[in-house]
N, C-alpha and C. Protein backbone atom coordinates (compact mmCIF):
# COMPACT_ATOMS: atom_id res chain seq x y z
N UNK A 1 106.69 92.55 99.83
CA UNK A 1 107.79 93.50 99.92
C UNK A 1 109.01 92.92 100.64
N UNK A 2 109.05 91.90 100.80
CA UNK A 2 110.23 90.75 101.67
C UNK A 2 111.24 90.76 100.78
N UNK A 3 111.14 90.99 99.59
CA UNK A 3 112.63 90.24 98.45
C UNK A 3 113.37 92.15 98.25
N UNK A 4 114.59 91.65 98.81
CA UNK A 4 115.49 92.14 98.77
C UNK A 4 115.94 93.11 97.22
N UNK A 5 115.93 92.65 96.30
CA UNK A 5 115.91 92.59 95.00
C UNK A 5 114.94 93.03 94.12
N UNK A 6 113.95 93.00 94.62
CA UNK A 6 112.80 93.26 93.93
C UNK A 6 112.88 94.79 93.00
N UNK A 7 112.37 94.82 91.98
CA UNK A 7 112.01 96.38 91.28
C UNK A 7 112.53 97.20 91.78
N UNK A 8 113.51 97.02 90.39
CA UNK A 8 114.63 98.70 90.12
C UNK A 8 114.05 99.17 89.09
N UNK A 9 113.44 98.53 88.08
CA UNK A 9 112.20 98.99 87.52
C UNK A 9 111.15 98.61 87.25
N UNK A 10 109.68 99.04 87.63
CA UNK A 10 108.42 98.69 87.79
C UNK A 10 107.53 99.03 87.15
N UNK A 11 106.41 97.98 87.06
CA UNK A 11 105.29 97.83 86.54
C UNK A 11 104.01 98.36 87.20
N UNK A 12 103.13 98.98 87.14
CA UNK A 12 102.28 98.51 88.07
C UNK A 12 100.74 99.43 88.26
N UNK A 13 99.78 98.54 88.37
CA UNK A 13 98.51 98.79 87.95
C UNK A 13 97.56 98.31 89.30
N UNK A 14 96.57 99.15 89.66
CA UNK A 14 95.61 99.58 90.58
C UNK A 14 94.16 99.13 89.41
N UNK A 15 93.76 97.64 89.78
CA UNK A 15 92.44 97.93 88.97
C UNK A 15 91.55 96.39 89.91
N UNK A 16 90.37 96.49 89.19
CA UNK A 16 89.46 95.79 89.46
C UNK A 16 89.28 94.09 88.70
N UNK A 17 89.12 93.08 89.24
CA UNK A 17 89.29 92.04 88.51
C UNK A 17 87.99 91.30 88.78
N UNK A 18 87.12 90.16 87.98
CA UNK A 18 86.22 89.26 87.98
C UNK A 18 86.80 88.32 89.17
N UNK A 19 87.88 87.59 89.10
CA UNK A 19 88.62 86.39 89.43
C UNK A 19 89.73 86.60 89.73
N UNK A 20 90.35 86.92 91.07
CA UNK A 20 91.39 87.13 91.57
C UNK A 20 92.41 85.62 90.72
N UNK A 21 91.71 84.78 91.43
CA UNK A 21 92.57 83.48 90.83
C UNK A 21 92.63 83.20 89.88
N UNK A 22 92.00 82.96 88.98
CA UNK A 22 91.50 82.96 87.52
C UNK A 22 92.57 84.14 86.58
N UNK A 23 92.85 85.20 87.08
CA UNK A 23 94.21 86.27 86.88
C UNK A 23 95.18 85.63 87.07
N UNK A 24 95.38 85.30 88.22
CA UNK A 24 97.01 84.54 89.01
C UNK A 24 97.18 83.34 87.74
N UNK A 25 96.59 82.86 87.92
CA UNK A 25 96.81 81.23 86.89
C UNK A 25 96.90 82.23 85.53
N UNK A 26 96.16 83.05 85.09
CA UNK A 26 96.61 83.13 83.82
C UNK A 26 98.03 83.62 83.69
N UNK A 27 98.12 84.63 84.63
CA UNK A 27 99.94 85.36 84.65
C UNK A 27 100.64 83.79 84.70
N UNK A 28 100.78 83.15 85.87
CA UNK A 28 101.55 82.24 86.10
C UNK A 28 101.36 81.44 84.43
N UNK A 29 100.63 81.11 83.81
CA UNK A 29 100.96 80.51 82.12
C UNK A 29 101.67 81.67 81.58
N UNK A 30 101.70 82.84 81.39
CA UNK A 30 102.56 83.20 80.73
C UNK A 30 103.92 84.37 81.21
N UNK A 31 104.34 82.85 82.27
CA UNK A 31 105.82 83.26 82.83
C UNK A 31 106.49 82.87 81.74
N UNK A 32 106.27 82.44 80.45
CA UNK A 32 108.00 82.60 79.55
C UNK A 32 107.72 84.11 78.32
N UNK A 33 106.30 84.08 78.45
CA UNK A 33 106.38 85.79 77.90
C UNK A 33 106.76 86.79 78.76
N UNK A 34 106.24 86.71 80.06
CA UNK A 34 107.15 88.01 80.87
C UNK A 34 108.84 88.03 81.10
N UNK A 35 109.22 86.54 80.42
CA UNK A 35 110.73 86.87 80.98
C UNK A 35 111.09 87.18 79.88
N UNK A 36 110.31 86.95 78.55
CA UNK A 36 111.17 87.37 77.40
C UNK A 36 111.02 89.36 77.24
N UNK A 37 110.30 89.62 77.82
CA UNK A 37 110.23 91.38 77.92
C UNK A 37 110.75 91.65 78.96
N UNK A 38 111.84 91.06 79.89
CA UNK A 38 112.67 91.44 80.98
C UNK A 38 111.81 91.39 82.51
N UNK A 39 111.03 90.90 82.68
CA UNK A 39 110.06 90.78 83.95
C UNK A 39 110.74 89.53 84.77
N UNK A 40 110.84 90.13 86.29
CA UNK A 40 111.91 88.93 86.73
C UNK A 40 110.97 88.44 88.28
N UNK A 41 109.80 89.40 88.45
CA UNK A 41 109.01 89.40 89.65
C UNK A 41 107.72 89.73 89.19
N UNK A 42 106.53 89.19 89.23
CA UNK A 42 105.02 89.89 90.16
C UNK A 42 104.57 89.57 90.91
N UNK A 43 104.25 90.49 91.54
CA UNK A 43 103.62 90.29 93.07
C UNK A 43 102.46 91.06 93.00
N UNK A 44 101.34 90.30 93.63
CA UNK A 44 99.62 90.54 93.83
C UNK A 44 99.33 90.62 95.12
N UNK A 45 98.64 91.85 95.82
CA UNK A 45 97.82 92.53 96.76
C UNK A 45 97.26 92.11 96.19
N UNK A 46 95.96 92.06 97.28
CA UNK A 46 94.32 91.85 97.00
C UNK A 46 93.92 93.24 98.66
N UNK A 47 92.49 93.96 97.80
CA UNK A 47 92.44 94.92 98.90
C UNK A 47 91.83 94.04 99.89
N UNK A 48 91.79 95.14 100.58
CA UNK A 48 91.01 94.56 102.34
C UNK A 48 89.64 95.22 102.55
N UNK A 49 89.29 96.42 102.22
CA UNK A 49 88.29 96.69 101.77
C UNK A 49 87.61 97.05 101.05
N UNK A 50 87.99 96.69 99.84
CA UNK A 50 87.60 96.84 98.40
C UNK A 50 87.34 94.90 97.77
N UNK A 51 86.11 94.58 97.76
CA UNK A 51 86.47 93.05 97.17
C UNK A 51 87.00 93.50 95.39
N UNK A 52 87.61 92.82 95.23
CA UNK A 52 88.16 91.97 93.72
C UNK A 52 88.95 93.45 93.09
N UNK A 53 89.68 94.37 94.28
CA UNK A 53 90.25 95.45 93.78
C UNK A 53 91.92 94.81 94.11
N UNK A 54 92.42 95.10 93.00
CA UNK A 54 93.79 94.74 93.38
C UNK A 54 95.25 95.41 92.90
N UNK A 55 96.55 95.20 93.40
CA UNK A 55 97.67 95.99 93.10
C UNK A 55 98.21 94.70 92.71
N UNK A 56 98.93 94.88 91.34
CA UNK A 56 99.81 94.08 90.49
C UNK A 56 101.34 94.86 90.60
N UNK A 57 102.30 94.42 90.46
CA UNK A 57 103.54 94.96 90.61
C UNK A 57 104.47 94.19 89.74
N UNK A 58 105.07 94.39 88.95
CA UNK A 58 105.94 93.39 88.12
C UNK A 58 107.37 94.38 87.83
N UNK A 59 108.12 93.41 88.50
CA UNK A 59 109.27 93.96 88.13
C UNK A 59 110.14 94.02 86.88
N UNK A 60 110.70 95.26 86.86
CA UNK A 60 111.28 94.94 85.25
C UNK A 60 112.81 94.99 85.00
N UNK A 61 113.50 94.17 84.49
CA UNK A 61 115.23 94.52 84.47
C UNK A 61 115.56 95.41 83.91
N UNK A 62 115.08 96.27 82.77
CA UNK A 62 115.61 97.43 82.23
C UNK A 62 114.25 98.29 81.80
N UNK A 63 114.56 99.81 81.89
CA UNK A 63 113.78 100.39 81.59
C UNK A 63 113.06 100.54 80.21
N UNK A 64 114.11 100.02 79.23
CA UNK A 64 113.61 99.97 77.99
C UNK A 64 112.11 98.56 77.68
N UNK A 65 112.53 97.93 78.65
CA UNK A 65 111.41 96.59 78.59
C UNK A 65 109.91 97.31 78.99
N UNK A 66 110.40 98.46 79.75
CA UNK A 66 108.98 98.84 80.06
C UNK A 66 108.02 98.98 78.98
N UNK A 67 108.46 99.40 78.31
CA UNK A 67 108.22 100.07 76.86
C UNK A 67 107.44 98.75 75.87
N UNK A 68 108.59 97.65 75.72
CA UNK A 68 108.06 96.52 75.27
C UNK A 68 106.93 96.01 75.82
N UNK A 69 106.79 96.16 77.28
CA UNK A 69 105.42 95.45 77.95
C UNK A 69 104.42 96.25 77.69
N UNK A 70 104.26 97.64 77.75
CA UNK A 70 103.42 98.33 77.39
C UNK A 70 102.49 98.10 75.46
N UNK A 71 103.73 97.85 74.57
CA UNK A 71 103.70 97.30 73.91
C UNK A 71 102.79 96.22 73.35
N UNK A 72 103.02 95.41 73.93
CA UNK A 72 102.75 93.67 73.62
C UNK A 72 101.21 93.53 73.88
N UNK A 73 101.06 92.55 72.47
CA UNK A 73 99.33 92.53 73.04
C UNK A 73 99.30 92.06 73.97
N UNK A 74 99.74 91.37 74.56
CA UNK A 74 99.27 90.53 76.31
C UNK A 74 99.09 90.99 77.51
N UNK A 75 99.18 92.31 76.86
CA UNK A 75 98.73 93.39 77.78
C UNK A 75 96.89 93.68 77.99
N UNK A 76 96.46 93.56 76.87
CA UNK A 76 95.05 93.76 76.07
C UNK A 76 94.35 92.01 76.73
N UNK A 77 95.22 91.21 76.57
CA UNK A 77 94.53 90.05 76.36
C UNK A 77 94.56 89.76 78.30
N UNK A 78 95.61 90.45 78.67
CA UNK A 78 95.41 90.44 80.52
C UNK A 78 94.50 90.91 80.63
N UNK A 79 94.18 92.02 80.50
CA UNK A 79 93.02 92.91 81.08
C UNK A 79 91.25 92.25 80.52
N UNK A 80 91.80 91.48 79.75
CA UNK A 80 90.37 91.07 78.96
C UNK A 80 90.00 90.13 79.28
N UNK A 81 91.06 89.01 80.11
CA UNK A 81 90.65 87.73 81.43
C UNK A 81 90.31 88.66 82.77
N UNK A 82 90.94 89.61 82.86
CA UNK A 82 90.47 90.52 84.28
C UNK A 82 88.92 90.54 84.35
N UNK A 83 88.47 90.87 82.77
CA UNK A 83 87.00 91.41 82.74
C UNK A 83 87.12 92.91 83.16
N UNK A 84 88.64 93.84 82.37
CA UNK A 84 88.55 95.08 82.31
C UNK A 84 87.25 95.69 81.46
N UNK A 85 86.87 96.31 81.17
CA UNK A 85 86.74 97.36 80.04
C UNK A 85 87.13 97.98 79.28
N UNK A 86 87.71 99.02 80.33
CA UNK A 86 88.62 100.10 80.02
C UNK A 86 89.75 99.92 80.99
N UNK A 87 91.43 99.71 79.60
CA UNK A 87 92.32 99.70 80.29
C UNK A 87 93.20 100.68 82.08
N UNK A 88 93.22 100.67 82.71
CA UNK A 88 93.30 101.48 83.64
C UNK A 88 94.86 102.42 83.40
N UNK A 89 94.80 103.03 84.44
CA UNK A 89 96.56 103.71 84.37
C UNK A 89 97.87 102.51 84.64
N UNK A 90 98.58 102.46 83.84
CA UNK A 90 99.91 101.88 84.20
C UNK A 90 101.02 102.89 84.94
N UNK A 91 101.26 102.80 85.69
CA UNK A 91 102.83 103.41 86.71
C UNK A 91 103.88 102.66 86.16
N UNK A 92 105.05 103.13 85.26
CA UNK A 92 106.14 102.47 84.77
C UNK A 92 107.36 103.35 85.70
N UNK A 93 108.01 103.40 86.29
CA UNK A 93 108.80 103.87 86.98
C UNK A 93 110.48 102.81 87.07
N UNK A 94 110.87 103.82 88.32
CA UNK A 94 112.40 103.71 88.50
C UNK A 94 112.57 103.45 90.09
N UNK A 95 112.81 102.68 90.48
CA UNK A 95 113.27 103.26 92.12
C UNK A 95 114.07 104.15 92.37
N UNK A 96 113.53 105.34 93.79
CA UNK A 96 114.52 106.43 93.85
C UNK A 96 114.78 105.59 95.32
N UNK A 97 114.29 105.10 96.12
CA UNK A 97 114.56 104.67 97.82
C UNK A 97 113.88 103.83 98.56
N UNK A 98 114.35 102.51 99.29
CA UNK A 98 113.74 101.26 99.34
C UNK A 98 113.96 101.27 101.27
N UNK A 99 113.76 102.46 102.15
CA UNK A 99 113.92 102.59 103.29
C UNK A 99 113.14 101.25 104.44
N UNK A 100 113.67 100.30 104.38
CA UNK A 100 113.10 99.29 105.92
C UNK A 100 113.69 100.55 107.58
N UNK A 101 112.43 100.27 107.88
CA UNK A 101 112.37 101.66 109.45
C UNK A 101 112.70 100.46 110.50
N UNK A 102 112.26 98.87 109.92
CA UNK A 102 113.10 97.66 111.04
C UNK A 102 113.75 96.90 110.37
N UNK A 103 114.43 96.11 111.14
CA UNK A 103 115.83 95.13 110.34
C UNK A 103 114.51 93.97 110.04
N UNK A 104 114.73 93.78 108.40
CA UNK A 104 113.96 92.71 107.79
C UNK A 104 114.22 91.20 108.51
N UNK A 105 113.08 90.51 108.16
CA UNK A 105 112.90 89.26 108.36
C UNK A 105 112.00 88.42 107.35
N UNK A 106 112.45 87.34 107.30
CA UNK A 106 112.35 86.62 106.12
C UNK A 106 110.88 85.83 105.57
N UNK A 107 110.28 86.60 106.64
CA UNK A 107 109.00 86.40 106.40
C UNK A 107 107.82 87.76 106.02
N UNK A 108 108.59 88.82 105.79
CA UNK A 108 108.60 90.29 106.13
C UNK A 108 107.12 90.41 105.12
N UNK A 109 106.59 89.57 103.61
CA UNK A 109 105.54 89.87 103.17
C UNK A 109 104.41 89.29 103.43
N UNK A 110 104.35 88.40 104.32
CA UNK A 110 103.27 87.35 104.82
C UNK A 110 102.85 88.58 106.20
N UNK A 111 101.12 88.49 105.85
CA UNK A 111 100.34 88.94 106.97
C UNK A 111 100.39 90.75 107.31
N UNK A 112 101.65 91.72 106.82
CA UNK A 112 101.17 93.05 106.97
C UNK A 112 100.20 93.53 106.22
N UNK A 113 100.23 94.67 106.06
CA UNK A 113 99.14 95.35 105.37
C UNK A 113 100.34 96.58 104.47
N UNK A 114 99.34 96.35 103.31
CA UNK A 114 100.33 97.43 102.46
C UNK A 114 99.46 98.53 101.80
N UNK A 115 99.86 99.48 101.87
CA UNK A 115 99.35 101.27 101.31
C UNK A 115 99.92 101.64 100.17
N UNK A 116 99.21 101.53 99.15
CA UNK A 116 99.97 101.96 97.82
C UNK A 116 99.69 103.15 96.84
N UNK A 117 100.24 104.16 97.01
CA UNK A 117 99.65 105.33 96.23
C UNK A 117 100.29 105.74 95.04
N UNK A 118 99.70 105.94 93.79
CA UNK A 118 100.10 106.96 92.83
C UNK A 118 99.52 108.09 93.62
N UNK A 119 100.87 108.98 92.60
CA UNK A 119 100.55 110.49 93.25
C UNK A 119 101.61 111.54 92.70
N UNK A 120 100.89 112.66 92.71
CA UNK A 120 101.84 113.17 92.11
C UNK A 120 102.55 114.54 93.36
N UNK A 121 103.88 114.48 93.28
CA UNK A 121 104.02 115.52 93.95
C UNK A 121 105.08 117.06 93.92
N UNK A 122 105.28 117.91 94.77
CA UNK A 122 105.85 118.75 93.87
C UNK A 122 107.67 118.55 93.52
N UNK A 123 107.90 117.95 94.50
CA UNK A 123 109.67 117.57 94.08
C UNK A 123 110.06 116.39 94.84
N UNK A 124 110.58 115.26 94.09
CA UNK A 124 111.21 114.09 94.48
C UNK A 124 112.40 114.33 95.24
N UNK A 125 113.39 115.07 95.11
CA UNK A 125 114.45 115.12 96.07
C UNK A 125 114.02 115.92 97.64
N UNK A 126 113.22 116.99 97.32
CA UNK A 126 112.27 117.48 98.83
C UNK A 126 111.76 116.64 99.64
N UNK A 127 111.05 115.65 98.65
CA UNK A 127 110.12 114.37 99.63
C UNK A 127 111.04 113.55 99.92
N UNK A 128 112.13 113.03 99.49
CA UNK A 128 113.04 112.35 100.05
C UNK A 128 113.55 112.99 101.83
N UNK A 129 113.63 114.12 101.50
CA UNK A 129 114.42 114.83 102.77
C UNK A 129 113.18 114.80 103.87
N UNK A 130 112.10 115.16 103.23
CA UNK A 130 110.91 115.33 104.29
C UNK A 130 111.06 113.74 104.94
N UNK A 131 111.01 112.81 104.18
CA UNK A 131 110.49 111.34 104.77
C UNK A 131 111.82 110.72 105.51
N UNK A 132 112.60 110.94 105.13
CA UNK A 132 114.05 110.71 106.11
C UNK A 132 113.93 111.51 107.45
N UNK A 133 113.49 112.86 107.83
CA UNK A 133 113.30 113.58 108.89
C UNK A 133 111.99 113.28 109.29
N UNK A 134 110.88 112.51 108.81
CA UNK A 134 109.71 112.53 110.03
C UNK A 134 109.81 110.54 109.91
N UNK A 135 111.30 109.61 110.06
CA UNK A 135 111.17 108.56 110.26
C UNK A 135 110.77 107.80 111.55
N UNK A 136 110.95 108.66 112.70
CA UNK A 136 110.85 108.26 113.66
C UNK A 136 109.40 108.57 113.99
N UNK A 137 108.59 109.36 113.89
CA UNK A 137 107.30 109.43 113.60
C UNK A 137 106.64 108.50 112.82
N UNK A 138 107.50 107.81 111.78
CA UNK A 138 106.30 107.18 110.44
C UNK A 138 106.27 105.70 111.33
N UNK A 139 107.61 105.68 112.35
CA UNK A 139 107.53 104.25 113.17
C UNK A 139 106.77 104.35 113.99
N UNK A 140 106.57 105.70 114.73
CA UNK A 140 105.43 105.41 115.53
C UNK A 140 103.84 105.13 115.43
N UNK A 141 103.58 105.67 113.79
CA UNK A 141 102.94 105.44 113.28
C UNK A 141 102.33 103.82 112.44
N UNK A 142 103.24 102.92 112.46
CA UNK A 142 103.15 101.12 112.15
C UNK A 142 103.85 101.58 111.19
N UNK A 143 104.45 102.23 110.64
CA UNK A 143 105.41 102.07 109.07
C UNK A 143 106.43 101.32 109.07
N UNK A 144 106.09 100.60 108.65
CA UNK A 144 107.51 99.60 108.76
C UNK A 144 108.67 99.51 107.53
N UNK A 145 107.56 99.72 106.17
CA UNK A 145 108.65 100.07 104.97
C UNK A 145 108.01 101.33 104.00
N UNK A 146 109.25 101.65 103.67
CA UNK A 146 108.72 102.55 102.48
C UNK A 146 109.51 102.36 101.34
N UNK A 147 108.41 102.61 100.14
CA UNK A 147 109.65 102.09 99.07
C UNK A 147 109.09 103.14 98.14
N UNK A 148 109.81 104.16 97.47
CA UNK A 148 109.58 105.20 96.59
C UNK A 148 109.80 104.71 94.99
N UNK A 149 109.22 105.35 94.10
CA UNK A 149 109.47 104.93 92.93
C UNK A 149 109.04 106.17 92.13
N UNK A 150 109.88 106.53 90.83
CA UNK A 150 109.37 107.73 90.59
C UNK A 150 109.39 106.89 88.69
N UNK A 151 108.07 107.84 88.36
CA UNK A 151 108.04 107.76 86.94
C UNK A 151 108.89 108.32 86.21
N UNK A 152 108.81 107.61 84.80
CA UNK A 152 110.15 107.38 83.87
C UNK A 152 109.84 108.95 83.20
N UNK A 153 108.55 109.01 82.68
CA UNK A 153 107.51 109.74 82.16
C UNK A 153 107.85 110.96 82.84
N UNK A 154 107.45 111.01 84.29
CA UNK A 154 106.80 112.39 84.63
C UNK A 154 107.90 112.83 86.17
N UNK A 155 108.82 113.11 86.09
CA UNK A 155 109.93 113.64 87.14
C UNK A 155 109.10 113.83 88.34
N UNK A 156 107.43 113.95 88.90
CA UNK A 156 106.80 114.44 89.77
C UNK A 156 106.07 113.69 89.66
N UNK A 157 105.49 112.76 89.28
CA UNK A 157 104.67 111.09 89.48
C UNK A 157 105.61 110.17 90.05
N UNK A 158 104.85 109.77 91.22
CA UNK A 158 105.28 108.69 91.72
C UNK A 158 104.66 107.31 92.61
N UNK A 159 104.95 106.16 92.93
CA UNK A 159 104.21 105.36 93.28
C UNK A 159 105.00 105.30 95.12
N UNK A 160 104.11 105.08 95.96
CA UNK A 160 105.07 104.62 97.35
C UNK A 160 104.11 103.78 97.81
N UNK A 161 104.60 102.48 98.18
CA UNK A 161 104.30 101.32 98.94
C UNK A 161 105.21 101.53 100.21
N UNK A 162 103.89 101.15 100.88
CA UNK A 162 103.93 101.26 102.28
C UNK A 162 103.38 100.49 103.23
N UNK A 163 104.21 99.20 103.81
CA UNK A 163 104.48 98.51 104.77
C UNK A 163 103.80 98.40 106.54
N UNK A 164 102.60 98.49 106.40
CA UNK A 164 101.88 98.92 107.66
C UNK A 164 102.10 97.73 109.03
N UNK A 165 101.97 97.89 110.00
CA UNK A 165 102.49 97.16 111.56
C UNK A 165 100.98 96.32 111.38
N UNK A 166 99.37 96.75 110.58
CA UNK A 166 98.30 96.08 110.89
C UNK A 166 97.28 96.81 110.06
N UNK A 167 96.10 96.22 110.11
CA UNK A 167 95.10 97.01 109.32
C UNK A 167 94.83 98.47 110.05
N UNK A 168 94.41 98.12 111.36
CA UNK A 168 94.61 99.14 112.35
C UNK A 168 95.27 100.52 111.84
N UNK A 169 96.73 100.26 111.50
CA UNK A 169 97.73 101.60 111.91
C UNK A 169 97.70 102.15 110.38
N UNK A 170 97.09 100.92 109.09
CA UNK A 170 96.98 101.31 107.49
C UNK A 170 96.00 102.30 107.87
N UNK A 171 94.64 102.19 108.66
CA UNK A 171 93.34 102.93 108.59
C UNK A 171 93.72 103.74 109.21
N UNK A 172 94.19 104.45 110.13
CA UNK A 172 94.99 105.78 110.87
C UNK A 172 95.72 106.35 109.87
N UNK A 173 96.60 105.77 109.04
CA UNK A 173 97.38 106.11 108.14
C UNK A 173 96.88 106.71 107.42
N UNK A 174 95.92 106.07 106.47
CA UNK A 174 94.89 106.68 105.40
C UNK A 174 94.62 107.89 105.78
N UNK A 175 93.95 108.48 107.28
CA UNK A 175 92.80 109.05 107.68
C UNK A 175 93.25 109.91 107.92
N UNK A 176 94.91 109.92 108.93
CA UNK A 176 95.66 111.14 109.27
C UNK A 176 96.92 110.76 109.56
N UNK A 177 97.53 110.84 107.76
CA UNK A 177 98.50 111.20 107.37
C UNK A 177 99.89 112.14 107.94
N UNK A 178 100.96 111.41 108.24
CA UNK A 178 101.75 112.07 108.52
C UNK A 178 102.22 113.75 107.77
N UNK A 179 102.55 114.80 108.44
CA UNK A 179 102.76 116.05 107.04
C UNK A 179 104.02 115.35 106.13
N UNK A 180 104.77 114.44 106.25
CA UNK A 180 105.78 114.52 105.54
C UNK A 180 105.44 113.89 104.19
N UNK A 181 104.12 112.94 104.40
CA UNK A 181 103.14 111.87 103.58
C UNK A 181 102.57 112.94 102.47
N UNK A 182 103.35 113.85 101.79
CA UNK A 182 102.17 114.69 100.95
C UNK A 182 101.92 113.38 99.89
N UNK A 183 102.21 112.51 99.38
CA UNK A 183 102.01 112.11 98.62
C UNK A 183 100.61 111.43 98.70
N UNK A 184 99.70 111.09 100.37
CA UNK A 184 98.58 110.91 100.85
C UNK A 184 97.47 111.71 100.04
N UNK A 185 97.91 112.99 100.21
CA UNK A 185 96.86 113.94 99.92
C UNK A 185 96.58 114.65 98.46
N UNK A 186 97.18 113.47 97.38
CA UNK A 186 96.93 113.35 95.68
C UNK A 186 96.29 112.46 95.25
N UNK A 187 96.23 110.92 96.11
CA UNK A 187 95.77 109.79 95.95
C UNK A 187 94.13 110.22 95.70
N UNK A 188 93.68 109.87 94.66
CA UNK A 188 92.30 109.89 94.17
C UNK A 188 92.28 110.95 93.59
N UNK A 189 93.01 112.07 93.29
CA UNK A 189 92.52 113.02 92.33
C UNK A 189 93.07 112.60 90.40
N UNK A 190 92.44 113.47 89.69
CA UNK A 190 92.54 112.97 88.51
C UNK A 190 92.61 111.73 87.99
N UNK A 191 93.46 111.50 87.81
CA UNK A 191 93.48 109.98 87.27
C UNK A 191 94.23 109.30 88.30
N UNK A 192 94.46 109.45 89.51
CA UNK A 192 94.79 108.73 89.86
C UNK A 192 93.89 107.43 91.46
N UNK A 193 94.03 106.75 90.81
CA UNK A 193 93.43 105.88 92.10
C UNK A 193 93.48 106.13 93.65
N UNK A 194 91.99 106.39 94.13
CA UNK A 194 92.22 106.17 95.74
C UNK A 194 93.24 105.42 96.34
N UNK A 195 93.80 105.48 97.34
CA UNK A 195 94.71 104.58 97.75
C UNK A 195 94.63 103.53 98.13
N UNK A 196 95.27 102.40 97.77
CA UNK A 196 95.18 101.19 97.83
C UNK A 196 95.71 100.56 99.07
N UNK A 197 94.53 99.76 99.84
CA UNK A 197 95.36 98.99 101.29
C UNK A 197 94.90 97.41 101.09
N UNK A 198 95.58 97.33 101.17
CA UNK A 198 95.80 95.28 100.78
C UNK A 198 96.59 94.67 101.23
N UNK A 199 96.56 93.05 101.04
CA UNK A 199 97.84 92.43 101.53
C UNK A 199 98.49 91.73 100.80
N UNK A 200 99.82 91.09 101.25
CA UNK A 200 100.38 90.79 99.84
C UNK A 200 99.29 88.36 99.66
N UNK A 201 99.15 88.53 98.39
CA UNK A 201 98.38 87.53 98.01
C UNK A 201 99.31 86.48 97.50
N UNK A 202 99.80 87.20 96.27
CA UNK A 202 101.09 85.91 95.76
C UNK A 202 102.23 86.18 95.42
N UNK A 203 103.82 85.96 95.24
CA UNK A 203 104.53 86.20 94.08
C UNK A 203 105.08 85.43 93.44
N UNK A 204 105.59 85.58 92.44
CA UNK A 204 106.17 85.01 91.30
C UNK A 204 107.34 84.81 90.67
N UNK A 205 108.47 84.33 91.14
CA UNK A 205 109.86 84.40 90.20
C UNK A 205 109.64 83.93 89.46
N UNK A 206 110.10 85.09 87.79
CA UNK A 206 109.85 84.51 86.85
C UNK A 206 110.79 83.34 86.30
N UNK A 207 111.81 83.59 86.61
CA UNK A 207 113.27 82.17 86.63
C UNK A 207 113.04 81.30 87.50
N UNK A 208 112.05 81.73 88.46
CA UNK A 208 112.22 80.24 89.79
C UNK A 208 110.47 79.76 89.34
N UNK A 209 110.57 78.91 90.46
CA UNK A 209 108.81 77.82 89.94
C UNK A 209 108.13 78.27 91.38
N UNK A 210 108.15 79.34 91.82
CA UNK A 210 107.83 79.83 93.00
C UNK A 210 106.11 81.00 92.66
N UNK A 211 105.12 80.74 93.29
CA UNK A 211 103.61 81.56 92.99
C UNK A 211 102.88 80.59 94.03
C-alpha cells in the first residue's frame, strides 16, 4: 500500500492457492497480457494465519478494462495454476478514499499487516463521514491506512484495506472493531470472504521490471 498511485480502478480476489510462488512467476510471465487489458500494478498479500490463503490486487487504468479482464481466458487459466476449482468472487471497483492517518514513508508496504474486507454496507457517503469522525480513534487503534473502494456493480459493495501498526493491533481489530468499522461486521457473510489479514508479499509494475 506504499505507491502513491496505485488503483483508481481495481481488481481483486480473496482465494486459496497450491503455490504461492509458482502463482507469482506465472503472473510475472504474463506482464505483457495484463498491460494489454490496462493493468498497471499487482500486488500479493499472503495471510498470516491462514497458510496458502491470499489477497491479489491488480490495478486497472480504466474501468472499461475491468470488463476485458473479467473477460479473457487468462483468467480461467490463472485460477487453474492456483489449483482453484471453483472460480472465487472478483471485487471490480472504483476508489471512493485513499486516507494515510500518518505522513507516508517510502518504505510504508514492507513489514505491516494488512485487513482486507469485502462487504457490503448500507451507504458509501455515511461511511465516509462515520470514518473521517472516529480517525483519531482508528489511530489509536494501529490504523495507519485506509483505502475505500466501492463496486462498479453494486453502489453498497465495497472492498477496504487496512494498514495495521502490527499483527497485534490487526487481531484487536478483527475482534473489536471500531463502531465506525461497520464494514467489519459483513465480512464472512454470504458470499463474501472472512476477512483477510496478511502482509504485503510482492508487487509488480507492469511498465517497470520491478516483482
Amino acid at each position: 500500500m506504499g505507491e502513491r498511485n496505485l488503483h483508481s480502478f481495481i481488481l481483486a480476489c480473496d482465494f486459496r492457492v497450491d503455490d504461492v510462488e509458482r502463482m507469482w512467476g506465472w503472473l510475472k510471465k504474463h506482464r505483457d497480457g495484463l498491460a494489454s487489458i490496462g493493468a498497471h500494478h499487482v500486488v500479493l498479500y499472503t495471510s498470516i494465519w491462514e497458510p496458502q490463503r491470499v489477497l491479489v490486487t491488480i490495478g486497472i487504468r480504466q474501468a472499461g478494462s475491468i470488463r476485458d479482464v473479467l473477460r479473457s481466458p487468462a483468467i480461467f487459466e490463472w485460477f487453474d495454476i492456483s489449483g482453484v476449482e471453483d472460480i472465487p468472487p472478483i471485487f471490480g471497483g472504483e476508489v471512493v478514499e485513499k486516507i494515510d492517518l500518518y505522513p507516508p514513508s517510502p518504505e510504508d508496504h514492507v513489514g505491516r499487516v494488512i485487513v482486507g474486507v469485502m462487504s457490503s454496507v448500507s451507504d458509501v457517503p455515511s461511511l465516509m463521514v462515520r470514518v473521517h469522525d472516529g480517525t483519531d480513534r482508528f489511530k489509536r487503534a494501529g490504523v495507519h491506512k485506509i483505502w475505500v473502494y466501492q463496486a462498479l456493480d453494486d453502489g453498497q459493495e465495497v472492498m477496504i484495506l487496512q494498514e495495521m501498526e502490527n499483527e497485534a493491533a490487526a487481531q484487536r481489530w478483527v475482534e473489536q472493531p471500531d463502531d465506525a468499522a461497520e464494514w467489519l461486521r459483513q465480512a464472512g457473510l454470504g458470499a463474501y470472504p472472512t476477512q483477510f489479514v496478511g502482509r504485503f508479499a510482492h508487487i509488480m509494475s507492469i511498465d517497470g521490471q520491478r516483482g
